[in-house]
PDB file of N, CA and C in Angstrom:
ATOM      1  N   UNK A   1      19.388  23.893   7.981  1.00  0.00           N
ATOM      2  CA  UNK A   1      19.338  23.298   6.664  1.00  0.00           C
ATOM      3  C   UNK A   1      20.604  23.682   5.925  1.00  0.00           C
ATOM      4  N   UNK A   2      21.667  22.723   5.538  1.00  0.00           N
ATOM      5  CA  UNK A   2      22.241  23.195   4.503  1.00  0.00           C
ATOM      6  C   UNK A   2      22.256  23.513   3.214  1.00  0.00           C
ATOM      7  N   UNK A   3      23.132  24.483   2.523  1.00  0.00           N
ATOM      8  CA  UNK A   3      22.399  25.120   1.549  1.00  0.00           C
ATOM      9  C   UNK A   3      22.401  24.223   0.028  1.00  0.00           C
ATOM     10  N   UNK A   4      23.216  23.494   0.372  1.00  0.00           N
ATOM     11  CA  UNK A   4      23.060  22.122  -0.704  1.00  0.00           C
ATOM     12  C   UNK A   4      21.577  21.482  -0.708  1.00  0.00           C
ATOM     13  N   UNK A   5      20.432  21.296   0.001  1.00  0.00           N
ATOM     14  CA  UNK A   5      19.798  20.547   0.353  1.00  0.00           C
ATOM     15  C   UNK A   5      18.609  21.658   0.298  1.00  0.00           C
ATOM     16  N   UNK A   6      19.027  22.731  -0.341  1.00  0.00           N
ATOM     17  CA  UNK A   6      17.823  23.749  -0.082  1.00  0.00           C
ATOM     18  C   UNK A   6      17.245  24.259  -1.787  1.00  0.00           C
ATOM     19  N   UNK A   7      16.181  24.303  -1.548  1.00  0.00           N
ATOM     20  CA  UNK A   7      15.708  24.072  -3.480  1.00  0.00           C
ATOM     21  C   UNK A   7      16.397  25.439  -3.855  1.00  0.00           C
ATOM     22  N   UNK A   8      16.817  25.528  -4.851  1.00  0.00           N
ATOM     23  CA  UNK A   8      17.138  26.978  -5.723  1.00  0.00           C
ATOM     24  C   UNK A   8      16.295  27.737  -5.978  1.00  0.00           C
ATOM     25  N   UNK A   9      16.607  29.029  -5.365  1.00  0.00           N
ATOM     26  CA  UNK A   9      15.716  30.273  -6.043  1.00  0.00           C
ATOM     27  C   UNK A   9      16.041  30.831  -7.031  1.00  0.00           C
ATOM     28  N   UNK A  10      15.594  30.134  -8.199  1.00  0.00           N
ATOM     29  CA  UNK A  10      16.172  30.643  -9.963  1.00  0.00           C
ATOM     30  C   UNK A  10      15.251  31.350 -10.665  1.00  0.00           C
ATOM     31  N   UNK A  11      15.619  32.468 -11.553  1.00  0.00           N
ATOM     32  CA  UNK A  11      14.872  33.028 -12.296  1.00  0.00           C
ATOM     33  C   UNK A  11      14.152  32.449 -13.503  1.00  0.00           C
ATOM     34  N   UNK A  12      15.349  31.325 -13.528  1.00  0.00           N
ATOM     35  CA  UNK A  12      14.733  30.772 -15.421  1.00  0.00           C
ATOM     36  C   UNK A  12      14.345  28.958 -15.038  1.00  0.00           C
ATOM     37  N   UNK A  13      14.060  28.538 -15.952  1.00  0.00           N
ATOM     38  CA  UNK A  13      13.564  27.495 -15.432  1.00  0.00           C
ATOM     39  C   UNK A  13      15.372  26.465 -15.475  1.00  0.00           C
ATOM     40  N   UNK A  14      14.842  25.654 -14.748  1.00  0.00           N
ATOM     41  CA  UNK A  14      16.577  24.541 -14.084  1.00  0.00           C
ATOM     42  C   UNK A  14      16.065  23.652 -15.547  1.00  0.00           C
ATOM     43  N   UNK A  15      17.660  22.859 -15.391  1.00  0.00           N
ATOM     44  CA  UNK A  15      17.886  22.500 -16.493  1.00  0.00           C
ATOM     45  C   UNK A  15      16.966  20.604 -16.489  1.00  0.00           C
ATOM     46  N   UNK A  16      16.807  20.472 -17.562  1.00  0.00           N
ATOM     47  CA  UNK A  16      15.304  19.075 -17.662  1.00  0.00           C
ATOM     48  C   UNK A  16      16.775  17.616 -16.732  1.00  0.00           C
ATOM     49  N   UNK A  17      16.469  17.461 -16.074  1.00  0.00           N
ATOM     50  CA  UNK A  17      16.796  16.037 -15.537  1.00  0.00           C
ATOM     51  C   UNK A  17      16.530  15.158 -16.646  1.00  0.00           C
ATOM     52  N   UNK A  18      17.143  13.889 -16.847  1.00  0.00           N
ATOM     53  CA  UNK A  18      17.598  12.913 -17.781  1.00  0.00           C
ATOM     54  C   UNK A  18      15.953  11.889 -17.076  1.00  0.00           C
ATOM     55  N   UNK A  19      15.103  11.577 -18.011  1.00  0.00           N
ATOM     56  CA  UNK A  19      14.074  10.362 -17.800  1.00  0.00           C
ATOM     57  C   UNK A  19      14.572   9.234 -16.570  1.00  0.00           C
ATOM     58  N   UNK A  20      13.836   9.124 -15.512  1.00  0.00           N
ATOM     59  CA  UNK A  20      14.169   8.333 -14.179  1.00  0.00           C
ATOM     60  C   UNK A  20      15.190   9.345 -13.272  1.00  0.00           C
ATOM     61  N   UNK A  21      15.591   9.815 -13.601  1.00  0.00           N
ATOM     62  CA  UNK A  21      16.441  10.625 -12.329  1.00  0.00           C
ATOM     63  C   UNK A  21      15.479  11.016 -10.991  1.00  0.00           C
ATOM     64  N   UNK A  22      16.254  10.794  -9.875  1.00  0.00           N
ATOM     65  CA  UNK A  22      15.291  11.321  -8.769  1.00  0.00           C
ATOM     66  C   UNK A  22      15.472  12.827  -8.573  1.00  0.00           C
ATOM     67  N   UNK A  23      14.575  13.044  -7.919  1.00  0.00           N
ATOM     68  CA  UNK A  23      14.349  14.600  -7.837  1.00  0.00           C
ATOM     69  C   UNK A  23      13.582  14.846  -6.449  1.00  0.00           C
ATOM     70  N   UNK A  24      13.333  15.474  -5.854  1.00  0.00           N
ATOM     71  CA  UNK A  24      12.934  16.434  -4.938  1.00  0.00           C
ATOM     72  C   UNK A  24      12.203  17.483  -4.986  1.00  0.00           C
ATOM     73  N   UNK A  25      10.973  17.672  -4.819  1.00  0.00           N
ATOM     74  CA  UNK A  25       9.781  18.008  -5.074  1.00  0.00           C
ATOM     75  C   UNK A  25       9.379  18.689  -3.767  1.00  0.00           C
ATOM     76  N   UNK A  26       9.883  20.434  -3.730  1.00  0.00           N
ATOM     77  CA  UNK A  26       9.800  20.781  -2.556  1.00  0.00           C
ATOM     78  C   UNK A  26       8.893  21.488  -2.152  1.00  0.00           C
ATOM     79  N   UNK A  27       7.800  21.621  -3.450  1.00  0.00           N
ATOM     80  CA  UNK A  27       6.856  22.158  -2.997  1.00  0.00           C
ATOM     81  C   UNK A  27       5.481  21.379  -2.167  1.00  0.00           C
ATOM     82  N   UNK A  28       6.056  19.787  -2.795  1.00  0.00           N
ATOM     83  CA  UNK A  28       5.340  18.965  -1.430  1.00  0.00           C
ATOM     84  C   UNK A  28       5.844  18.236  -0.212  1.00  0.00           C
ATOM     85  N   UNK A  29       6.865  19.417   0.512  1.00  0.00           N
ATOM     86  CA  UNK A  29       7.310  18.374   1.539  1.00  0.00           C
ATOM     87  C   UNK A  29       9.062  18.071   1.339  1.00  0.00           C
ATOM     88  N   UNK A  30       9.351  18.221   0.233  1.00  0.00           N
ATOM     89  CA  UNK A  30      10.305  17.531  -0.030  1.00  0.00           C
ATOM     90  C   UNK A  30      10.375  16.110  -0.523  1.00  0.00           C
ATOM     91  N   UNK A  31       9.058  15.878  -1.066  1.00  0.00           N
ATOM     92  CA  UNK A  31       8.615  14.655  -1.622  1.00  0.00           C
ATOM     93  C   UNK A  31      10.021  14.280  -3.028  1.00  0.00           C
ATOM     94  N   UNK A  32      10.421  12.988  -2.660  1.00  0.00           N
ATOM     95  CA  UNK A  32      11.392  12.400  -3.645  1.00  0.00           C
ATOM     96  C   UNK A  32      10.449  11.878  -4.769  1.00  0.00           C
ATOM     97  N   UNK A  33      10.951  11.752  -5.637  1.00  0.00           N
ATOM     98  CA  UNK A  33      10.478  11.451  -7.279  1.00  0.00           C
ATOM     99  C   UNK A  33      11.003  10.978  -8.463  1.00  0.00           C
ATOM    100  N   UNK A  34      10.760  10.203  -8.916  1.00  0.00           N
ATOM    101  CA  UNK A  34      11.538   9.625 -10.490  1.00  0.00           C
ATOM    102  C   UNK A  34      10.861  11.096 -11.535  1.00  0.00           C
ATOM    103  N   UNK A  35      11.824  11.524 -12.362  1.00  0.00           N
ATOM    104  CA  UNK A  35      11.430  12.762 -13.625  1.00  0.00           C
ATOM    105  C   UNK A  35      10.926  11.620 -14.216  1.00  0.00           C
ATOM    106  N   UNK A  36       9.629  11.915 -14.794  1.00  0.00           N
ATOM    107  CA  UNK A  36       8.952  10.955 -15.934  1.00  0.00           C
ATOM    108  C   UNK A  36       8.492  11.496 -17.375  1.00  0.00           C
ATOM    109  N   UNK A  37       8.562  13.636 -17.077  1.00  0.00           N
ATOM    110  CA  UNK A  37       8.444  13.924 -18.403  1.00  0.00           C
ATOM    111  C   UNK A  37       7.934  15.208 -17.786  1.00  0.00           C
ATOM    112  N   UNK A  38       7.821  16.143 -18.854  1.00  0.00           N
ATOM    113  CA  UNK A  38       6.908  17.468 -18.899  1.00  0.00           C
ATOM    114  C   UNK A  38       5.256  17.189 -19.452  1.00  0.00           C
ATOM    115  N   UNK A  39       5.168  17.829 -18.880  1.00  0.00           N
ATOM    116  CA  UNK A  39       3.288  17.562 -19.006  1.00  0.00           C
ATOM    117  C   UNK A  39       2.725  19.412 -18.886  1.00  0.00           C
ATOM    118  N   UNK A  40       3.084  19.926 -20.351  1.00  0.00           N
ATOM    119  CA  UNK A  40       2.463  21.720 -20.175  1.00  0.00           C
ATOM    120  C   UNK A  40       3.594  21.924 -18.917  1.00  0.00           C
ATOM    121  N   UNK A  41       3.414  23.098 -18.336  1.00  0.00           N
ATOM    122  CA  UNK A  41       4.488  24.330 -17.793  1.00  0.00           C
ATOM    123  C   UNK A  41       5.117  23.090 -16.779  1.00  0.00           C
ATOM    124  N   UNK A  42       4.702  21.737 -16.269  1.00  0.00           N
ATOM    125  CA  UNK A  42       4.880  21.311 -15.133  1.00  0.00           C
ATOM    126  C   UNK A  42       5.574  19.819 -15.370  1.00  0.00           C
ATOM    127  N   UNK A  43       6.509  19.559 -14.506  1.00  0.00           N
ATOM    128  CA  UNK A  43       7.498  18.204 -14.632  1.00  0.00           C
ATOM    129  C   UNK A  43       6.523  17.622 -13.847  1.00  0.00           C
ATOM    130  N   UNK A  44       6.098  16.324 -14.397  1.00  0.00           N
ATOM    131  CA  UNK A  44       5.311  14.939 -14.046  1.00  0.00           C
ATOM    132  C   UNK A  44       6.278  13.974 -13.408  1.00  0.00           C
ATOM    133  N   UNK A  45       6.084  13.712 -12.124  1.00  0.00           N
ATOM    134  CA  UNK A  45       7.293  12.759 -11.171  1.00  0.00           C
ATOM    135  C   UNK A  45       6.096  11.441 -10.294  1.00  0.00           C
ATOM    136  N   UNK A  46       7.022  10.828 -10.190  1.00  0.00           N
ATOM    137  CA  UNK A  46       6.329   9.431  -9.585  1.00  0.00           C
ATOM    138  C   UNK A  46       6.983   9.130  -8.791  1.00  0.00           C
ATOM    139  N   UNK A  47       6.263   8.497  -7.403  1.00  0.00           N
ATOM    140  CA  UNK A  47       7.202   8.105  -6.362  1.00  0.00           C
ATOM    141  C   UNK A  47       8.173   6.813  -6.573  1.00  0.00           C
ATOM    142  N   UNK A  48       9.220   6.799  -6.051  1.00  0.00           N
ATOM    143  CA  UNK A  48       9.986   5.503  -6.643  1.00  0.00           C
ATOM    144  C   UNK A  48       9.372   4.138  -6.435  1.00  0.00           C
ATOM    145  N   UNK A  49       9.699   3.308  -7.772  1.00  0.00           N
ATOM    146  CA  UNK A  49       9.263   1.926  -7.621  1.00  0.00           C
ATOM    147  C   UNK A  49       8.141   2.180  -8.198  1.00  0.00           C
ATOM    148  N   UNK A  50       7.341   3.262  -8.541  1.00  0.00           N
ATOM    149  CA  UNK A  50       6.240   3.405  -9.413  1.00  0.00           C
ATOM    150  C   UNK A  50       5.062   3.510  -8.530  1.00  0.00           C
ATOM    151  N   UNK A  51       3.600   4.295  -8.917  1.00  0.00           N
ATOM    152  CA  UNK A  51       2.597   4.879  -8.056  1.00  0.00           C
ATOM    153  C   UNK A  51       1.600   5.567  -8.985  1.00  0.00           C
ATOM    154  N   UNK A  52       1.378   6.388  -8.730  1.00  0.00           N
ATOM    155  CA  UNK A  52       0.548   7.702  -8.998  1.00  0.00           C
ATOM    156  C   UNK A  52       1.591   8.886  -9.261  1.00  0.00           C
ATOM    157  N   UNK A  53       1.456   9.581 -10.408  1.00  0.00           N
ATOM    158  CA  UNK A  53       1.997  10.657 -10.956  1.00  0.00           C
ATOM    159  C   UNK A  53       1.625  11.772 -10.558  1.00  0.00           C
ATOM    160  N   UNK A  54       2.444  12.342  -9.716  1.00  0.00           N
ATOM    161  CA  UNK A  54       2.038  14.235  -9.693  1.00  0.00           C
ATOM    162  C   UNK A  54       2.776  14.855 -10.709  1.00  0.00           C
ATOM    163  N   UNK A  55       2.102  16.196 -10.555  1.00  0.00           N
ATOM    164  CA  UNK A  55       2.521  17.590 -11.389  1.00  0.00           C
ATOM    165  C   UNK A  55       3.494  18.363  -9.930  1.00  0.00           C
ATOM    166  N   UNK A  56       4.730  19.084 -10.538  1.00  0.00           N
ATOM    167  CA  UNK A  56       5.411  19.089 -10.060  1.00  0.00           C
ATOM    168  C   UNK A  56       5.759  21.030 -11.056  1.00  0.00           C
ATOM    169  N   UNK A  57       5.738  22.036 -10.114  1.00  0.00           N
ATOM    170  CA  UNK A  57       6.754  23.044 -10.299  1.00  0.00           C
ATOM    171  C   UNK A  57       7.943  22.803 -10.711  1.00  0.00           C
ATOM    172  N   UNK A  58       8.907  23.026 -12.025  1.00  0.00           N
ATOM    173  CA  UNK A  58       9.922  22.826 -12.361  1.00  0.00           C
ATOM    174  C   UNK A  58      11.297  23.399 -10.999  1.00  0.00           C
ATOM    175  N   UNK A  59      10.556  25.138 -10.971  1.00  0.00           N
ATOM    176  CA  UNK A  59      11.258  25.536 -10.189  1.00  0.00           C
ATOM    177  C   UNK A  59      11.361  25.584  -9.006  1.00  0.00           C
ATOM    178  N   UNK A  60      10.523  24.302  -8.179  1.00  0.00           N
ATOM    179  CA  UNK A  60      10.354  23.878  -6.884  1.00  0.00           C
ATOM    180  C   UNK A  60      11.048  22.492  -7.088  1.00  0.00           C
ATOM    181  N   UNK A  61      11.612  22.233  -7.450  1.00  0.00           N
ATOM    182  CA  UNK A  61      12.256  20.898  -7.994  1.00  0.00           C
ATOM    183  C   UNK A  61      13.856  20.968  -8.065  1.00  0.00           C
ATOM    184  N   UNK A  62      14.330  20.181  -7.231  1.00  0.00           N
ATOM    185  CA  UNK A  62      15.983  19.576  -7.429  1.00  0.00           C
ATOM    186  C   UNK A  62      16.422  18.631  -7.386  1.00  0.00           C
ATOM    187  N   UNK A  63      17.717  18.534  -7.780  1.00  0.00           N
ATOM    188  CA  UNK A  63      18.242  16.629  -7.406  1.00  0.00           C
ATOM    189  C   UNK A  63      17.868  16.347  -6.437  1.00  0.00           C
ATOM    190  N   UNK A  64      17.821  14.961  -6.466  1.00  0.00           N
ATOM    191  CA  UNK A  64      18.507  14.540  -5.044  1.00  0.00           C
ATOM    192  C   UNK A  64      19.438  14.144  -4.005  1.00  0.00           C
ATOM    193  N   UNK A  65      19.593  14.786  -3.232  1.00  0.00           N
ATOM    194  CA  UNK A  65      20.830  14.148  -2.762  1.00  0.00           C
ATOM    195  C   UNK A  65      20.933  12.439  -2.526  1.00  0.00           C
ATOM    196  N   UNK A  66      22.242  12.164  -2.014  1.00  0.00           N
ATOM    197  CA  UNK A  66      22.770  10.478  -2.193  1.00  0.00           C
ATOM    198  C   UNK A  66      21.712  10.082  -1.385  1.00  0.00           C
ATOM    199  N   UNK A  67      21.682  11.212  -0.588  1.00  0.00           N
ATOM    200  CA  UNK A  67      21.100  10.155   0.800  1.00  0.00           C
ATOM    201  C   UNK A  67      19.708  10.123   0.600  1.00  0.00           C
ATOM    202  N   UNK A  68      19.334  10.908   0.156  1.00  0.00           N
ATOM    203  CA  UNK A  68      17.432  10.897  -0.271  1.00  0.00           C
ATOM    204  C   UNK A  68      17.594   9.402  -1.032  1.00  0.00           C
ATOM    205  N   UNK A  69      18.071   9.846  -2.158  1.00  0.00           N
ATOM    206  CA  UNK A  69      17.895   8.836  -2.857  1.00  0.00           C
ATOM    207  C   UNK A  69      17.898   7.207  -1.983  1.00  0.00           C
ATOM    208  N   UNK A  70      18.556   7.329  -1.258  1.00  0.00           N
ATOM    209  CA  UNK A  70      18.869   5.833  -0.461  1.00  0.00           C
ATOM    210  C   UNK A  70      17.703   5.729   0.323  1.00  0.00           C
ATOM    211  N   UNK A  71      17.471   6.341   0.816  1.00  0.00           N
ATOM    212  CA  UNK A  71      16.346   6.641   1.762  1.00  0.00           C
ATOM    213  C   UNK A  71      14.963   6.214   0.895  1.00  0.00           C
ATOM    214  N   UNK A  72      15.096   7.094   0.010  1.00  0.00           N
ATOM    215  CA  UNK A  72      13.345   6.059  -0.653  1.00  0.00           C
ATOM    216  C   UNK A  72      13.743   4.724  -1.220  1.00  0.00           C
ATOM    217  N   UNK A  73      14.718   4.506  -1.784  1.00  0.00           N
ATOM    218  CA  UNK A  73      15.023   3.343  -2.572  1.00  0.00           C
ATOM    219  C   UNK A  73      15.017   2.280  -1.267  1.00  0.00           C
ATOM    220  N   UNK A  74      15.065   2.374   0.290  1.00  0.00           N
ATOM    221  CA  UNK A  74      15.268   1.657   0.731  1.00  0.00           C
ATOM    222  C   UNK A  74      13.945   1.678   1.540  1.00  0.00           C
ATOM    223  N   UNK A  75      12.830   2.591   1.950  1.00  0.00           N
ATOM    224  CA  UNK A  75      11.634   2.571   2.016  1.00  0.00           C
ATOM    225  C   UNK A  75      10.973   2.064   0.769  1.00  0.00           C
ATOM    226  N   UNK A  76      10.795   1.851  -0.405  1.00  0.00           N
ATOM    227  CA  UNK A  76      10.457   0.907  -1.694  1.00  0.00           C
ATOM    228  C   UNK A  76      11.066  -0.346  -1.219  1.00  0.00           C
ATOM    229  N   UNK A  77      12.300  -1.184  -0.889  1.00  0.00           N
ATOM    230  CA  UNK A  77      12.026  -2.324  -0.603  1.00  0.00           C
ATOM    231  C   UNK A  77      11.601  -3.040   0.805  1.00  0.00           C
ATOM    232  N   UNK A  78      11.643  -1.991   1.856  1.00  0.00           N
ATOM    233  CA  UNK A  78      11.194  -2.137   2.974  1.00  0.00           C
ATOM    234  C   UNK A  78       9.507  -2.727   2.665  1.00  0.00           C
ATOM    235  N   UNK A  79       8.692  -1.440   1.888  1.00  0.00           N
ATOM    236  CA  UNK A  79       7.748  -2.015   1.255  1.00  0.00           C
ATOM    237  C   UNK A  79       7.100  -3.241   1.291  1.00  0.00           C
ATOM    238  N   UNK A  80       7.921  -3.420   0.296  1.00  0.00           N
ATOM    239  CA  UNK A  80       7.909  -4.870  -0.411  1.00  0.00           C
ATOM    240  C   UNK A  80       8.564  -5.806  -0.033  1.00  0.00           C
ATOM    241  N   UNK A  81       8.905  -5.676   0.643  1.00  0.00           N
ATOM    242  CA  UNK A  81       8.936  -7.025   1.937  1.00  0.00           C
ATOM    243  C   UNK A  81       8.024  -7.324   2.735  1.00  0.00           C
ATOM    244  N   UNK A  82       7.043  -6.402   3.013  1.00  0.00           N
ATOM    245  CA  UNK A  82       6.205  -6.494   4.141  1.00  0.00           C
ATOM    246  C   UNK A  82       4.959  -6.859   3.364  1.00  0.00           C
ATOM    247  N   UNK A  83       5.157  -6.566   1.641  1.00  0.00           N
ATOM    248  CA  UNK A  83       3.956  -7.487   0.779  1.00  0.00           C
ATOM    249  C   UNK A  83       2.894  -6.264   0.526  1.00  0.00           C
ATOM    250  N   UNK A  84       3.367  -4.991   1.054  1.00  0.00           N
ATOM    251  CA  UNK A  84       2.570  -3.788   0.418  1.00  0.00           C
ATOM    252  C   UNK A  84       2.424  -3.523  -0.724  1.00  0.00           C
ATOM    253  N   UNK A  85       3.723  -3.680  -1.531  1.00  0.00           N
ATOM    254  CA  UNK A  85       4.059  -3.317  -3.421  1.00  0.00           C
ATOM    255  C   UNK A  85       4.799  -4.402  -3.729  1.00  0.00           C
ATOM    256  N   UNK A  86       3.755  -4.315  -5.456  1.00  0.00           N
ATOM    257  CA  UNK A  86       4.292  -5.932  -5.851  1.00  0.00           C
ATOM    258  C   UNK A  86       6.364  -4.904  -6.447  1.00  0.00           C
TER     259      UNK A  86
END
């Protein structure tokens, strides 16, 4: 694993991502995510293209890299081509 790609072990909480930014959610998997807001101690993220909202550890949480990002954005229209998501 490189260490770019590896969540931060921080003492204080990371700084709030800008509304829609993707993120990385590593305490499930490495699950990718749109930031949709704070909800109490925990960042609320949605899978891209829109879903069901989890609660999300701030400090289990990082950007995403280019390529994540491409990677779901291109599983979301894979999707929806096949007529799964409107």
């Amino acid at each position: 694993m490189y260490g770019e790609n590896a969540c931060p072990n921080v003492q204080g909480l990371p700084d709030l991502p800008v509304l829609g930014a993707l993120v990385v959610d590593c305490g499930r998997g490495d699950r990718v995510g749109e930031f949709r807001g704070v909800a109490g101690p925990y960042w609320s993220l949605r899978p891209v293209g829109g879903g069901a909202e989890w609660e999300a550890e701030p400090r289990r949480v990082r950007p995403a890299l280019l390529m994540e990002q491409l990677r779901a954005r291109t599983a979301r229209l894979n999707a929806r081509s096949r007529g799964e998501v409107l």
